[in-house]
Protein backbone atom coordinates (compact mmCIF):
# COMPACT_ATOMS: atom_id res chain seq x y z
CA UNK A 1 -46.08 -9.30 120.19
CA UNK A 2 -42.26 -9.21 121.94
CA UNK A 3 -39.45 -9.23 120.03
CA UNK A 4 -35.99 -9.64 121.90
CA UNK A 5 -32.61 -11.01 120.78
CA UNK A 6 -31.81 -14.87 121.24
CA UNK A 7 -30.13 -16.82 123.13
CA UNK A 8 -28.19 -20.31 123.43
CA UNK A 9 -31.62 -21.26 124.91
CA UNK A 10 -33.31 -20.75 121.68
CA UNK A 11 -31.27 -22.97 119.59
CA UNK A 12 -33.56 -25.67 119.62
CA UNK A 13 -37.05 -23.73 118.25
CA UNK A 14 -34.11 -21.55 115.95
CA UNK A 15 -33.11 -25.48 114.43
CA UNK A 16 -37.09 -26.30 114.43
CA UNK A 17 -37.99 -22.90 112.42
CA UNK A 18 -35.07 -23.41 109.87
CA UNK A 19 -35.48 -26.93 108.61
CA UNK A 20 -39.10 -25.31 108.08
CA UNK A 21 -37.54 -22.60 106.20
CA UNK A 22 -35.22 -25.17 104.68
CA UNK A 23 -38.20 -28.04 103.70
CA UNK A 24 -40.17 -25.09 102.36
CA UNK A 25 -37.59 -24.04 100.18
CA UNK A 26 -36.00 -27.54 99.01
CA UNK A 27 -36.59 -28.42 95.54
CA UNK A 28 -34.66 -31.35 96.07
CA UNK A 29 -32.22 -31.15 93.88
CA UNK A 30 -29.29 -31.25 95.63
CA UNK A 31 -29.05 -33.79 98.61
CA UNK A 32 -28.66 -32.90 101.68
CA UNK A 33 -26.02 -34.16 104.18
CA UNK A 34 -27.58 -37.46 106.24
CA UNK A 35 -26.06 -35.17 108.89
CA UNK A 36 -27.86 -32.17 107.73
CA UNK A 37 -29.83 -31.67 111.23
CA UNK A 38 -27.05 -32.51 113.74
CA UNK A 39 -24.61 -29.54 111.23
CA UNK A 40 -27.33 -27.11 111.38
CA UNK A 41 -27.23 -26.81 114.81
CA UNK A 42 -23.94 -26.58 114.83
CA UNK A 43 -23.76 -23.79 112.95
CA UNK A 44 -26.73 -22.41 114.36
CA UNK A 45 -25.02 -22.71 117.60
CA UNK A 46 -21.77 -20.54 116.38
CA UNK A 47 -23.11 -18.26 114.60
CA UNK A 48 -25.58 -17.49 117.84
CA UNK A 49 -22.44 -17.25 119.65
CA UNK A 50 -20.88 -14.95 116.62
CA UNK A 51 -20.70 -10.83 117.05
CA UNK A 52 -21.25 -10.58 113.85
CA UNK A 53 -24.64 -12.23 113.86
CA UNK A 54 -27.78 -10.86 114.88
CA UNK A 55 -31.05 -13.54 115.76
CA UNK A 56 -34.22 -11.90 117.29
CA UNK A 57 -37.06 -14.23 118.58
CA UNK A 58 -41.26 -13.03 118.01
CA UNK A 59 -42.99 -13.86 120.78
CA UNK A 60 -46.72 -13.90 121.36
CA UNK A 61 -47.85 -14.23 124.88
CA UNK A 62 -44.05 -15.61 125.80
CA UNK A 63 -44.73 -18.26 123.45
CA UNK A 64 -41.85 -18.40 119.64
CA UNK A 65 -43.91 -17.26 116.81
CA UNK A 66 -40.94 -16.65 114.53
CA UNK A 67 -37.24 -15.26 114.49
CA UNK A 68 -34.85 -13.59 112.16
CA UNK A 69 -31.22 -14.08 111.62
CA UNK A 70 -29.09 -12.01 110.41
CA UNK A 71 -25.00 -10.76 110.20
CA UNK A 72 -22.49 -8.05 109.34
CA UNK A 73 -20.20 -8.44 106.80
CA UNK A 74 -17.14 -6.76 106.13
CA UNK A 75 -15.70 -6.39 102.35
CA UNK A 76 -13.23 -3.76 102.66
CA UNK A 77 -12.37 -4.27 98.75
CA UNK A 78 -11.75 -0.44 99.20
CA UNK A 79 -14.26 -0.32 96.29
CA UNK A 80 -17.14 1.31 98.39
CA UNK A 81 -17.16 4.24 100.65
CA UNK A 82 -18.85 1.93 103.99
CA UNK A 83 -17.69 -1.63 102.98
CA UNK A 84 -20.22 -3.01 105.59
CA UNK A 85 -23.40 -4.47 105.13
CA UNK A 86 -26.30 -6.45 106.42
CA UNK A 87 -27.23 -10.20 105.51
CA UNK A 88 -30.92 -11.41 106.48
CA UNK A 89 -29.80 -15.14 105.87
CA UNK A 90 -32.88 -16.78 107.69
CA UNK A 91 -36.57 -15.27 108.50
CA UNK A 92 -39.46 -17.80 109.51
CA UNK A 93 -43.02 -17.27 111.04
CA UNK A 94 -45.13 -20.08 112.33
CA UNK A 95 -48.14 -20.57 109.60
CA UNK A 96 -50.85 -19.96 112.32
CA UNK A 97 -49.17 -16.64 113.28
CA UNK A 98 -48.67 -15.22 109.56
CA UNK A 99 -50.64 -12.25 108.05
CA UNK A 100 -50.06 -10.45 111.54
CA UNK A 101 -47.38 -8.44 110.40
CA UNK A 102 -44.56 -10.67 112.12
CA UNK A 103 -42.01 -11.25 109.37
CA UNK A 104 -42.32 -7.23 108.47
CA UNK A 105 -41.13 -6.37 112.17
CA UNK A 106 -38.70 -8.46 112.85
CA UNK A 107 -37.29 -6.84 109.37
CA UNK A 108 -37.63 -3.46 110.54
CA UNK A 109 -36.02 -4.44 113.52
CA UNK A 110 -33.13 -6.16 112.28
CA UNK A 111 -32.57 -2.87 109.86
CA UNK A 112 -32.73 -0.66 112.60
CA UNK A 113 -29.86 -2.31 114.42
CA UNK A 114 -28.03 -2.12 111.41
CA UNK A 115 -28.50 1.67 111.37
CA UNK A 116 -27.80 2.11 114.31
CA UNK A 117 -24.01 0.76 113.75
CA UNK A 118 -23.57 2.25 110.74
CA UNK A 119 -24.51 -0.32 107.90
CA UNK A 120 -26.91 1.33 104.78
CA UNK A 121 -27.76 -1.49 103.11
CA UNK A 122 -29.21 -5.20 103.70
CA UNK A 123 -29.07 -8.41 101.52
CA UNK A 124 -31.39 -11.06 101.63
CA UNK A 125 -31.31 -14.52 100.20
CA UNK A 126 -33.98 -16.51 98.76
CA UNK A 127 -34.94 -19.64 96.50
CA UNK A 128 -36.57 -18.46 92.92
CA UNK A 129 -39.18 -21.16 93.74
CA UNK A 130 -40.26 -19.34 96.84
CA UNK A 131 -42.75 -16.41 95.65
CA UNK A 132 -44.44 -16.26 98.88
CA UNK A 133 -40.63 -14.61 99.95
CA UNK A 134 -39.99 -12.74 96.29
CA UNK A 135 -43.90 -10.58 96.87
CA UNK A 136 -43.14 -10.37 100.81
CA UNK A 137 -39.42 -8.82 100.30
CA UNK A 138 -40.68 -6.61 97.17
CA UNK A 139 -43.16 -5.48 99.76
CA UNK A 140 -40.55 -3.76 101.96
CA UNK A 141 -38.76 -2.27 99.17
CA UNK A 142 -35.86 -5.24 98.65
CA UNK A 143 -35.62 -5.22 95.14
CA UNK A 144 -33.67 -7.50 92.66
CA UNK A 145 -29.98 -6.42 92.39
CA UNK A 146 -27.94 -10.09 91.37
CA UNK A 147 -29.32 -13.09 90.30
CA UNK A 148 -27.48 -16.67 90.81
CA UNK A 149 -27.46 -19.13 88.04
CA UNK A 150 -26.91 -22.91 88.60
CA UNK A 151 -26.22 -25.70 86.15
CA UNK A 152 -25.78 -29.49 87.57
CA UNK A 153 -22.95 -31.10 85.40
């Protein structure tokens, strides 16, 4: 397995492997935009484009198995001593490549690039219906710190 940083010329299996991530993780209760493909690869697109962001490909045998994306984020609050951190906002593996220790590298990857420019600590986002992602991230040592609530009105 290769993993390398993406490119513009990944957009396409980047859109394919997040409205995976995104059907997986729908409960449906909130609809989506009818434009909700066309504006995710729009933002895709950007935030490929972005310095700030960080999207690494898995390949097996030159072929996509999965990809991370990730960004820096700035909150100089001047409440902590290094008011940068990391933000793993997307993380999919194709379901015939899984249980190959994919997902876990591209992690370690994307946290070692954060070390390297000086950010100690990583976020990650994920839906409380998702335990296949709660057991994966408690795995690598990401443990609960904030919870959001949501009530429809």
């Amino acid at each position: 397995m290769n993993i390398r940083e993406a490119s513009q010329r990944d957009l396409s299996q980047i859109v394919e492997y997040t409205l995976a991530l995104h059907q997986h993780e729908d409960d449906g209760k909130i609809a989506a935009n009818p434009r909700f493909s066309d504006n995710l690869s729009a933002w895709l697109s950007n935030a490929l484009d972005s310095s700030q962001s960080l999207f690494l490909i898995a390949e097996s045998k030159a072929n996509p198995v999965g990809f991370i994306g990730a960004m820096s984020i700035v909150n100089d609050n001047g409440f902590l001593a290094n008011p940068a951190k990391g933000l793993i906002q997307l993380l999919w593996v194709d379901e015939k490549s899984r249980n190959k220790n994919i997902a876990e590298n591209l992690v370690i990857e994307v946290e070692r690039c954060f070390k390297k420019v000086g950010i100690d600590y990583v976020e990650c986002n994920y839906t409380c219906i998702n335990n296949l992602a709660e057991s994966f991230w408690n795995k690598l040592g990401y443990a609960k710190h904030s919870v959001t609530a949501r009530k429809f009105i």
